[in-house]
C-alpha atoms as a PDB file:
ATOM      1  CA  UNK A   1      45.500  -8.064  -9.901  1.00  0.00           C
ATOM      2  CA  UNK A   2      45.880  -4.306 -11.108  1.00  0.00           C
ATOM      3  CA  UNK A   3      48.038  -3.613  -8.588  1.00  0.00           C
ATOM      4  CA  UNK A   4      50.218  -6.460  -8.466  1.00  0.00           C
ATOM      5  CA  UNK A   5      50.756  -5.339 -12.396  1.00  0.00           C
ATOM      6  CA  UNK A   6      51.540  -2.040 -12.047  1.00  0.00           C
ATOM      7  CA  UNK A   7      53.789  -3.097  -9.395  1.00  0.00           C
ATOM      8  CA  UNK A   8      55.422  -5.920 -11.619  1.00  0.00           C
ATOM      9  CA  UNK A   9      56.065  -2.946 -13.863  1.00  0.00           C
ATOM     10  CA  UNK A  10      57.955  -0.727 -10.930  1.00  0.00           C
ATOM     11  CA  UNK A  11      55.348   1.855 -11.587  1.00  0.00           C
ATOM     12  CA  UNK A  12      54.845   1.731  -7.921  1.00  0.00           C
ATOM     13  CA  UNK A  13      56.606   0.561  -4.845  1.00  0.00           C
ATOM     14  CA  UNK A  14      55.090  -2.435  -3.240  1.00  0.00           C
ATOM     15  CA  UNK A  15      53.188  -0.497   0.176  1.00  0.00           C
ATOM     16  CA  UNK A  16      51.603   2.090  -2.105  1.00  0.00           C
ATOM     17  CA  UNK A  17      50.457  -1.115  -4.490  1.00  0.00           C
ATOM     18  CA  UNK A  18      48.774  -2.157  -1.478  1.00  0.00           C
ATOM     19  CA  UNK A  19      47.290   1.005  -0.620  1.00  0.00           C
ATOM     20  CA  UNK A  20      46.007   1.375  -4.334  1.00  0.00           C
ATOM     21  CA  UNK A  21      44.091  -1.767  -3.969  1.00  0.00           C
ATOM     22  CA  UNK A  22      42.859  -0.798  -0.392  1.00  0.00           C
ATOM     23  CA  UNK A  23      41.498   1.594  -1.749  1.00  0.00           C
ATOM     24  CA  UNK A  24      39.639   0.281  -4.743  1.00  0.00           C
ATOM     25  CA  UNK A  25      37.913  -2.477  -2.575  1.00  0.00           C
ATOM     26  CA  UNK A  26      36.672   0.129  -0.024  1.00  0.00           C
ATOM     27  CA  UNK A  27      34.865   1.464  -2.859  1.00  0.00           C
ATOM     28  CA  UNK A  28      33.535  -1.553  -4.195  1.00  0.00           C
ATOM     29  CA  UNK A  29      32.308  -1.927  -0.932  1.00  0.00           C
ATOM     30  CA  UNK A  30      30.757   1.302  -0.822  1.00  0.00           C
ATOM     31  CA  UNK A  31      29.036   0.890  -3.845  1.00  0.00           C
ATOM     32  CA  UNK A  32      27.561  -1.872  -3.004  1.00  0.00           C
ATOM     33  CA  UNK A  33      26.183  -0.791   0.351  1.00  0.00           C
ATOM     34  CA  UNK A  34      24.487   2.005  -1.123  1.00  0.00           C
ATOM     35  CA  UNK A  35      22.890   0.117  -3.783  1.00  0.00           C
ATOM     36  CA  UNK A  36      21.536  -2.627  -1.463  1.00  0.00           C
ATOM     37  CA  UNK A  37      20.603   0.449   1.105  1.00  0.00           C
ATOM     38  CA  UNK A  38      18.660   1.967  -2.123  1.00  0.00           C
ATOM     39  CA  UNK A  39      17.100  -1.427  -2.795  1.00  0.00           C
ATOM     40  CA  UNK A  40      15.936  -1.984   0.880  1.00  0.00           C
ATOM     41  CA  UNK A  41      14.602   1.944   0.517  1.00  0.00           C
ATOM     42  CA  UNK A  42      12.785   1.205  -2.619  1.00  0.00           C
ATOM     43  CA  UNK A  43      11.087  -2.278  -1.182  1.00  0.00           C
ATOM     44  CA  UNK A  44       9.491  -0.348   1.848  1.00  0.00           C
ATOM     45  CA  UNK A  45       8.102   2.414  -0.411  1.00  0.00           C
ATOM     46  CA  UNK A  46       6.095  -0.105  -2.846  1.00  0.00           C
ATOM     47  CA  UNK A  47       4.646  -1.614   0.704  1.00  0.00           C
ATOM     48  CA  UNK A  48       3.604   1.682   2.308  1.00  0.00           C
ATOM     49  CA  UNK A  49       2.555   2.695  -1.428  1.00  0.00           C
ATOM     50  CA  UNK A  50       0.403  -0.620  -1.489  1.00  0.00           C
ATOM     51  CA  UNK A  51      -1.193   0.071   2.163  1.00  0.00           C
ATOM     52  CA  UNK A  52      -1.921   3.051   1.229  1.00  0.00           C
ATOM     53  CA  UNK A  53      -4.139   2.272  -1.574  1.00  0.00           C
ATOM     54  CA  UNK A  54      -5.732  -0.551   0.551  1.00  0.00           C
ATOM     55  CA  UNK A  55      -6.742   2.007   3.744  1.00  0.00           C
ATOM     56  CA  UNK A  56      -8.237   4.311   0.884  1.00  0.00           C
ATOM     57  CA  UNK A  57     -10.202   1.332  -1.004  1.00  0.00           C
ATOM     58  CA  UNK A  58     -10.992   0.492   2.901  1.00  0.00           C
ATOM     59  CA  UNK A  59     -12.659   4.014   3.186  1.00  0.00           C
ATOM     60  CA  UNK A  60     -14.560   4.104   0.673  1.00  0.00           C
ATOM     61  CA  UNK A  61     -16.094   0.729   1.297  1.00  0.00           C
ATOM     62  CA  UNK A  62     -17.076   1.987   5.027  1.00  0.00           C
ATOM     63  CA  UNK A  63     -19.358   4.263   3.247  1.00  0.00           C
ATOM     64  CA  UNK A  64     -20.216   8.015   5.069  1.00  0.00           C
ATOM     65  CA  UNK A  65     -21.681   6.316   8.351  1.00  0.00           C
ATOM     66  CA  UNK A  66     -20.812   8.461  11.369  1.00  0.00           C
ATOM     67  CA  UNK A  67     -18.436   6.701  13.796  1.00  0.00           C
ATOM     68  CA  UNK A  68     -19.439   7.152  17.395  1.00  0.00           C
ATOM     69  CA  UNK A  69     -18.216  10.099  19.349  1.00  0.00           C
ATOM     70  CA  UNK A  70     -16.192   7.723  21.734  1.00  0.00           C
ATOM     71  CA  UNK A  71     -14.676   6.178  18.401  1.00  0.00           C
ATOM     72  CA  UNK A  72     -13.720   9.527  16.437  1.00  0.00           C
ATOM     73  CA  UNK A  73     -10.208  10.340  18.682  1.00  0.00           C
ATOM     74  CA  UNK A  74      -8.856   6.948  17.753  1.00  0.00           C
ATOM     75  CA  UNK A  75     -10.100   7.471  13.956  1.00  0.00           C
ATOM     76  CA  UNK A  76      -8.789  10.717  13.827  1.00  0.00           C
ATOM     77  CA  UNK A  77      -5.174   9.291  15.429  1.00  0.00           C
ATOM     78  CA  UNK A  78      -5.098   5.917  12.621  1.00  0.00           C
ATOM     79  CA  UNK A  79      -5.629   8.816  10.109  1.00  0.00           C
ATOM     80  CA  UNK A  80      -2.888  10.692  10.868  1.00  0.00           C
ATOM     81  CA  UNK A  81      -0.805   7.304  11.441  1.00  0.00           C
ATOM     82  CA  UNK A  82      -1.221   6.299   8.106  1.00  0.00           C
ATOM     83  CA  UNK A  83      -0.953   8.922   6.462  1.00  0.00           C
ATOM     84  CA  UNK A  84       3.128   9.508   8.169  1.00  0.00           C
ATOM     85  CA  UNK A  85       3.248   5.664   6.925  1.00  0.00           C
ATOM     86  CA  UNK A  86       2.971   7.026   3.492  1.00  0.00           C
ATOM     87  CA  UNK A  87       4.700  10.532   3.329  1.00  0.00           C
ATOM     88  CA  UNK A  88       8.198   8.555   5.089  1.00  0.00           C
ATOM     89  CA  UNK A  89       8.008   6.442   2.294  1.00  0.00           C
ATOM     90  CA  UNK A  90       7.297   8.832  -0.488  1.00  0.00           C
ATOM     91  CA  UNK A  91       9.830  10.988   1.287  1.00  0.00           C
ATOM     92  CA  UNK A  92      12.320   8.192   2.099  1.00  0.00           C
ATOM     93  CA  UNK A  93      12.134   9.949   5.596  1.00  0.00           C
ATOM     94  CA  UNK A  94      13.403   8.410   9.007  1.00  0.00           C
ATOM     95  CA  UNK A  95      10.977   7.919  11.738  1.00  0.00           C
ATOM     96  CA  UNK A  96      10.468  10.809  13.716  1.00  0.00           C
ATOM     97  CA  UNK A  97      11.641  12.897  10.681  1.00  0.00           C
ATOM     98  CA  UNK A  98       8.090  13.354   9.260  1.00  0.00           C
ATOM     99  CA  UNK A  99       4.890  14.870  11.754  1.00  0.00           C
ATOM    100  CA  UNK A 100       1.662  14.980  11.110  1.00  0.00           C
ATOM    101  CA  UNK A 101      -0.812  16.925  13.577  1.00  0.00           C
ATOM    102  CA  UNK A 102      -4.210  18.365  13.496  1.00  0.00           C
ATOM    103  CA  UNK A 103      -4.955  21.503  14.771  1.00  0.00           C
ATOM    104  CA  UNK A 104      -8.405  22.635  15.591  1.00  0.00           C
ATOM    105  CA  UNK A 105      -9.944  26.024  16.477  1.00  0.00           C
ATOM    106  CA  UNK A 106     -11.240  26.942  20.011  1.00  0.00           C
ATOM    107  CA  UNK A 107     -14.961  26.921  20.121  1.00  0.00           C
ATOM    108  CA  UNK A 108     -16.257  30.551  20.779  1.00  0.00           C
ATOM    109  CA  UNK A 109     -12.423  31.494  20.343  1.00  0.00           C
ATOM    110  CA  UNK A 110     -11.932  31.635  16.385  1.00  0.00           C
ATOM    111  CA  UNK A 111      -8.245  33.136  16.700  1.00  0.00           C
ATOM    112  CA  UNK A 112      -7.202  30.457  19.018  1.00  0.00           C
ATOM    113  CA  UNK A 113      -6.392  26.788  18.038  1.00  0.00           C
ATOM    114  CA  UNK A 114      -5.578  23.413  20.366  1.00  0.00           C
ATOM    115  CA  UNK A 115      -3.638  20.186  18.963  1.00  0.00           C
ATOM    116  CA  UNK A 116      -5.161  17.400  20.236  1.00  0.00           C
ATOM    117  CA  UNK A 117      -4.202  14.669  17.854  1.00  0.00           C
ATOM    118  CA  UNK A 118      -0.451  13.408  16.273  1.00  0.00           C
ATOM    119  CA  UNK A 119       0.247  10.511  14.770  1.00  0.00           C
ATOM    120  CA  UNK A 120       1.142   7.523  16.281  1.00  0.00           C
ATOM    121  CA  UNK A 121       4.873   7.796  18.547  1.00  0.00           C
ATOM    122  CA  UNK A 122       5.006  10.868  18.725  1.00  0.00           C
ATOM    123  CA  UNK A 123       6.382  12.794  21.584  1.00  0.00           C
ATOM    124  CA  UNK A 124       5.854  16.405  20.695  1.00  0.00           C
ATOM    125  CA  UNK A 125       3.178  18.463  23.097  1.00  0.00           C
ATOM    126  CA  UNK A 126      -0.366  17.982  22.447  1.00  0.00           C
ATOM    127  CA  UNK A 127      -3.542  20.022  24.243  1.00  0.00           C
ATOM    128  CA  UNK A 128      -2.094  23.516  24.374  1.00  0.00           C
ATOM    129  CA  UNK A 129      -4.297  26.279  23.300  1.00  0.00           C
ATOM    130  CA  UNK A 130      -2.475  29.402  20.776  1.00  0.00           C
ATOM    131  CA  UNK A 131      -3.184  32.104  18.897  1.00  0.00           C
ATOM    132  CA  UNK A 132      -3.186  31.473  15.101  1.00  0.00           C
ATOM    133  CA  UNK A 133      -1.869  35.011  14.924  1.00  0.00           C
ATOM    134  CA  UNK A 134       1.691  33.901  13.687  1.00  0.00           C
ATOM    135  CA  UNK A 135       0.776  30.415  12.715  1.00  0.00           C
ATOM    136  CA  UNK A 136       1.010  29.779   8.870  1.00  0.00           C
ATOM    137  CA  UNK A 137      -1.966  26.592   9.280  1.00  0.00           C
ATOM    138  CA  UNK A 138      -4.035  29.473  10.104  1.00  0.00           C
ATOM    139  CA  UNK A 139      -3.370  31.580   7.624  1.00  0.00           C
ATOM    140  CA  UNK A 140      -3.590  29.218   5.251  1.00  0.00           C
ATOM    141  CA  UNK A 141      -7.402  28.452   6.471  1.00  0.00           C
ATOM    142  CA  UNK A 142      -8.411  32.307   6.529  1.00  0.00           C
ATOM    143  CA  UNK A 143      -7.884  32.330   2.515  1.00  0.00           C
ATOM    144  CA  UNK A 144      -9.797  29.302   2.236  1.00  0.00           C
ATOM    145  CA  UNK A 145      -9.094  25.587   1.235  1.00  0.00           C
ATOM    146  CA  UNK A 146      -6.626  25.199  -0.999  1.00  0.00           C
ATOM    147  CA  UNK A 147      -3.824  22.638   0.227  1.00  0.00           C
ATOM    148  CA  UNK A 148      -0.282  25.031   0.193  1.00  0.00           C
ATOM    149  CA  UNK A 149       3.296  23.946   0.682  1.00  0.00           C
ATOM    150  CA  UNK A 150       5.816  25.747   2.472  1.00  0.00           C
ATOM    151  CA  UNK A 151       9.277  24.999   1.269  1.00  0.00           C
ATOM    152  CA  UNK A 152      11.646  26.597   3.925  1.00  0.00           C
ATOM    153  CA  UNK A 153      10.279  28.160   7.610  1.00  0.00           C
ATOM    154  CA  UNK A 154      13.575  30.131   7.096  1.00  0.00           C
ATOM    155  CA  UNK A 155      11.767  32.326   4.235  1.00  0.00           C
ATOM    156  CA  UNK A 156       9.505  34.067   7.147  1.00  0.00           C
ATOM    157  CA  UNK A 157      12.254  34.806   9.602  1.00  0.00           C
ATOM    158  CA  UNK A 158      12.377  34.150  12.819  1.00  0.00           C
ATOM    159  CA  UNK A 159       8.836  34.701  13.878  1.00  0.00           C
ATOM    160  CA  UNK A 160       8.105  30.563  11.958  1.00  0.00           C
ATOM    161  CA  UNK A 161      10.823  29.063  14.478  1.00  0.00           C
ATOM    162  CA  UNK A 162       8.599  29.973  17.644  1.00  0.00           C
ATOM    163  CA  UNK A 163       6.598  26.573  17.813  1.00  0.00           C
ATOM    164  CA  UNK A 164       2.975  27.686  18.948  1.00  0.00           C
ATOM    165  CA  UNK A 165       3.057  24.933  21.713  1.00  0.00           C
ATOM    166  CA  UNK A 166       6.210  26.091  22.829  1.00  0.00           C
ATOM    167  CA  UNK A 167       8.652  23.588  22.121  1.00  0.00           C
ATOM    168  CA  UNK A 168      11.510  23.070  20.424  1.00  0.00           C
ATOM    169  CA  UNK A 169      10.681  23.806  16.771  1.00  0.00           C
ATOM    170  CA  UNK A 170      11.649  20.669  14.571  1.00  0.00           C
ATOM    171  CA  UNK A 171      10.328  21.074  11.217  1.00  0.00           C
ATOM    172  CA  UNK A 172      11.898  23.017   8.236  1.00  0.00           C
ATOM    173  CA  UNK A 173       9.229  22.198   5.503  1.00  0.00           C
ATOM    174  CA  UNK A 174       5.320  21.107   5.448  1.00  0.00           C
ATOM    175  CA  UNK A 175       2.239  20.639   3.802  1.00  0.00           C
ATOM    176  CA  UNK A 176      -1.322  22.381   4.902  1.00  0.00           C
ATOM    177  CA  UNK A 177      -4.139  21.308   4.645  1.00  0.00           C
ATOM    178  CA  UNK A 178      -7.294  23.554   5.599  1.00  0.00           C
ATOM    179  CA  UNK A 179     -10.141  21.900   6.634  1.00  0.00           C
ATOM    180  CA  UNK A 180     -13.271  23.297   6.761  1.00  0.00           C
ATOM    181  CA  UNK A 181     -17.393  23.126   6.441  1.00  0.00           C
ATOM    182  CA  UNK A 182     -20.002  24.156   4.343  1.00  0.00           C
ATOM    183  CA  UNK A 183     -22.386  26.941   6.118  1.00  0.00           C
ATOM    184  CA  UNK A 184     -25.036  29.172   3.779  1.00  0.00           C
ATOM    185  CA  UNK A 185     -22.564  32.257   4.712  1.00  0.00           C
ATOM    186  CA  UNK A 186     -19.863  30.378   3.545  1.00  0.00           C
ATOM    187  CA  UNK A 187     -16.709  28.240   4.490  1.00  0.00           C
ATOM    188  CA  UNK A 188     -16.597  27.938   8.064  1.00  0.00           C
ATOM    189  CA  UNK A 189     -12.871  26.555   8.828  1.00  0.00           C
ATOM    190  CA  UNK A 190     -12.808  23.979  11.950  1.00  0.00           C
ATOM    191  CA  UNK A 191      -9.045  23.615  11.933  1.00  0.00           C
ATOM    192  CA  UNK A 192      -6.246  22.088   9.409  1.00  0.00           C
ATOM    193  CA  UNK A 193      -4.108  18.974   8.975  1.00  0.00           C
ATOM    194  CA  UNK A 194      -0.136  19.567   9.038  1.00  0.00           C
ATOM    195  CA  UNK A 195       2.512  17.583   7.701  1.00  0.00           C
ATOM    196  CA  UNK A 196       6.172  18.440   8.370  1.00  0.00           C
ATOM    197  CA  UNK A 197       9.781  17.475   7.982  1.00  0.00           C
ATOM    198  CA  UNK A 198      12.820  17.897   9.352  1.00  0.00           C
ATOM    199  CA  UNK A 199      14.454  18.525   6.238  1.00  0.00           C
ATOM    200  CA  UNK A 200      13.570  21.727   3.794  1.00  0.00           C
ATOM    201  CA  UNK A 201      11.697  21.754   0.483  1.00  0.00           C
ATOM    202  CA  UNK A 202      10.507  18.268   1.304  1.00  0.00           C
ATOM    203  CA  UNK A 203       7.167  19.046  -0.520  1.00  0.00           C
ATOM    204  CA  UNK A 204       9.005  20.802  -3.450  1.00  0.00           C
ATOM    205  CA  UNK A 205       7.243  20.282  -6.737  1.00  0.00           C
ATOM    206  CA  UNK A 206       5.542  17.061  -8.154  1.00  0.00           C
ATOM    207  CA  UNK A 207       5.608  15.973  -4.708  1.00  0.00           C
ATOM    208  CA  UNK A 208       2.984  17.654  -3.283  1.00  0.00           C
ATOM    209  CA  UNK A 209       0.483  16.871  -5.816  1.00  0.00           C
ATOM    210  CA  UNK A 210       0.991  13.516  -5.289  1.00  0.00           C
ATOM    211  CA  UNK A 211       0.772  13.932  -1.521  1.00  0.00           C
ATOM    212  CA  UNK A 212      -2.424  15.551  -1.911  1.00  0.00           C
ATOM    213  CA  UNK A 213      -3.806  12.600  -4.407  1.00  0.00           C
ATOM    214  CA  UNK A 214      -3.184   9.176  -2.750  1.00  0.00           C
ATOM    215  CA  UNK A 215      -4.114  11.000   0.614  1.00  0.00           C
ATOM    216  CA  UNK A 216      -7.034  11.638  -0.691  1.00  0.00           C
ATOM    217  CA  UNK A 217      -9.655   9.271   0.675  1.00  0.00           C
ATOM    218  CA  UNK A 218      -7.697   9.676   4.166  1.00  0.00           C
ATOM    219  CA  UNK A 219      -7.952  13.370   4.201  1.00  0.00           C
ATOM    220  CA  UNK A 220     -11.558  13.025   3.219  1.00  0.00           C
ATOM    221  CA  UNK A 221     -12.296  10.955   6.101  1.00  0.00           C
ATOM    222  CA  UNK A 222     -10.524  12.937   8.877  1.00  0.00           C
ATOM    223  CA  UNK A 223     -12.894  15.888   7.404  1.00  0.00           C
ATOM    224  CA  UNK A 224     -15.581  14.030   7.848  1.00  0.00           C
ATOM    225  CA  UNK A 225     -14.709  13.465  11.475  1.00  0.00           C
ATOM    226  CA  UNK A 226     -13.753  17.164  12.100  1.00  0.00           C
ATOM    227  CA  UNK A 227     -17.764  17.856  10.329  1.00  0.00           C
ATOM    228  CA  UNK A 228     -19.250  15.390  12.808  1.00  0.00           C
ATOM    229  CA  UNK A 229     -17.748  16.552  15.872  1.00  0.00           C
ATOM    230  CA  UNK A 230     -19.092  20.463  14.559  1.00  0.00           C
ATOM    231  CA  UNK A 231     -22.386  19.619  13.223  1.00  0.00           C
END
């Protein structure tokens, strides 16, 4: 209707009318698109949100009994599942975009660590043994068990692209998590929990904190597995 009254007024001539309107429904369209897109976004973020609080009311129901040593890889794996459930929805992150991986240290080697366990679909390599000499996870263990965020890989040149497994390094941002064990001489750490993106400065902020809350139970639990497999 616009255009056919600016036309009427020979403001325009009638193929640029058209295009005028052309282009005002593409961007009704747009708009639209995006907002049910958002919607969709926003409806799979209250589910994972709600899981999440049901695994971690789970958890604490199942009490501190030991699960059996056959039991603890699978545990370990539905851990890390979950908890890439949760940060792709917090995160509004594609599949594949977020990682999570636990990396432990080499008994009788405590420079070297092995990644035996990523969450569920992944494809990236597991069981290779590396030094934690250039490895921020390791780092981030030897000053003791604080959770830390690293914004951008790009901050600490290009010694953070080489992926200690060798691959192809995917990540730009993650979140560390040491994990470690009580011993009379101290904090003994047994390895630490990693969560990446694809995308930088994905734990920027607020974000992280709340990463490190609702995960809480979970994390707790995949200690507790790391403990029982180093009494």
């Amino acid at each position: 209707m616009l255009a056919y009254h600016v036309r009427a007024n020979a403001a325009l001539t009638f193929p640029s009318a058209m295009l005028w309107s052309g282009m005002i429904f593409a961007v009704a369209v747009t708009v639209d698109f995006v907002q049910t897109l958002l919607s969709l976004k926003h409806n799979d973020g209250t589910a994972a949100e709600e899981l999440m609080m049901r695994s971690c009311e789970l958890l604490r129901l199942c009490g501190d009994d030991a699960i059996v040593a056959a039991n603890r890889p699978a545990a370990r794996n539905a851990c890390l599942s979950i908890i890439e459930v949760y940060v792709r929805s917090l995160t509004n992150a594609a599949r594949g975009e977020i990682g999570v991986s636990l990396a432990r240290y080499v008994p009788g080697q405590p420079a070297m660590l092995r990644i035996d366990e990523r969450n569920a679909g992944s494809l990236r390599k597991m069981g290779v043994t590396f030094s934690g000499r250039f490895v921020i996870g390791h780092h981030a263990c030897m000053a003791g068990d604080d959770p830390r965020a690293v914004y951008d890989i790009r901050a600490f040149g290009a010694e953070a692209f080489r992926s200690p497994t060798g691959s192809k390094t995917p990540y730009r941002s993650f979140f560390i998590v040491p994990i470690c064990t009580a011993r009379r001489d101290g904090l003994i750490p047994l390895g630490y929990l990693s969560i990446d993106s694809t995308r930088p400065y994905e734990f920027y902020g607020n974000r992280a904190n709340v990463l490190a809350v609702e995960c809480e139970s979970i994390i707790a639990r995949l200690k507790k597995l790391m403990q029982e497999a180093h009494p």
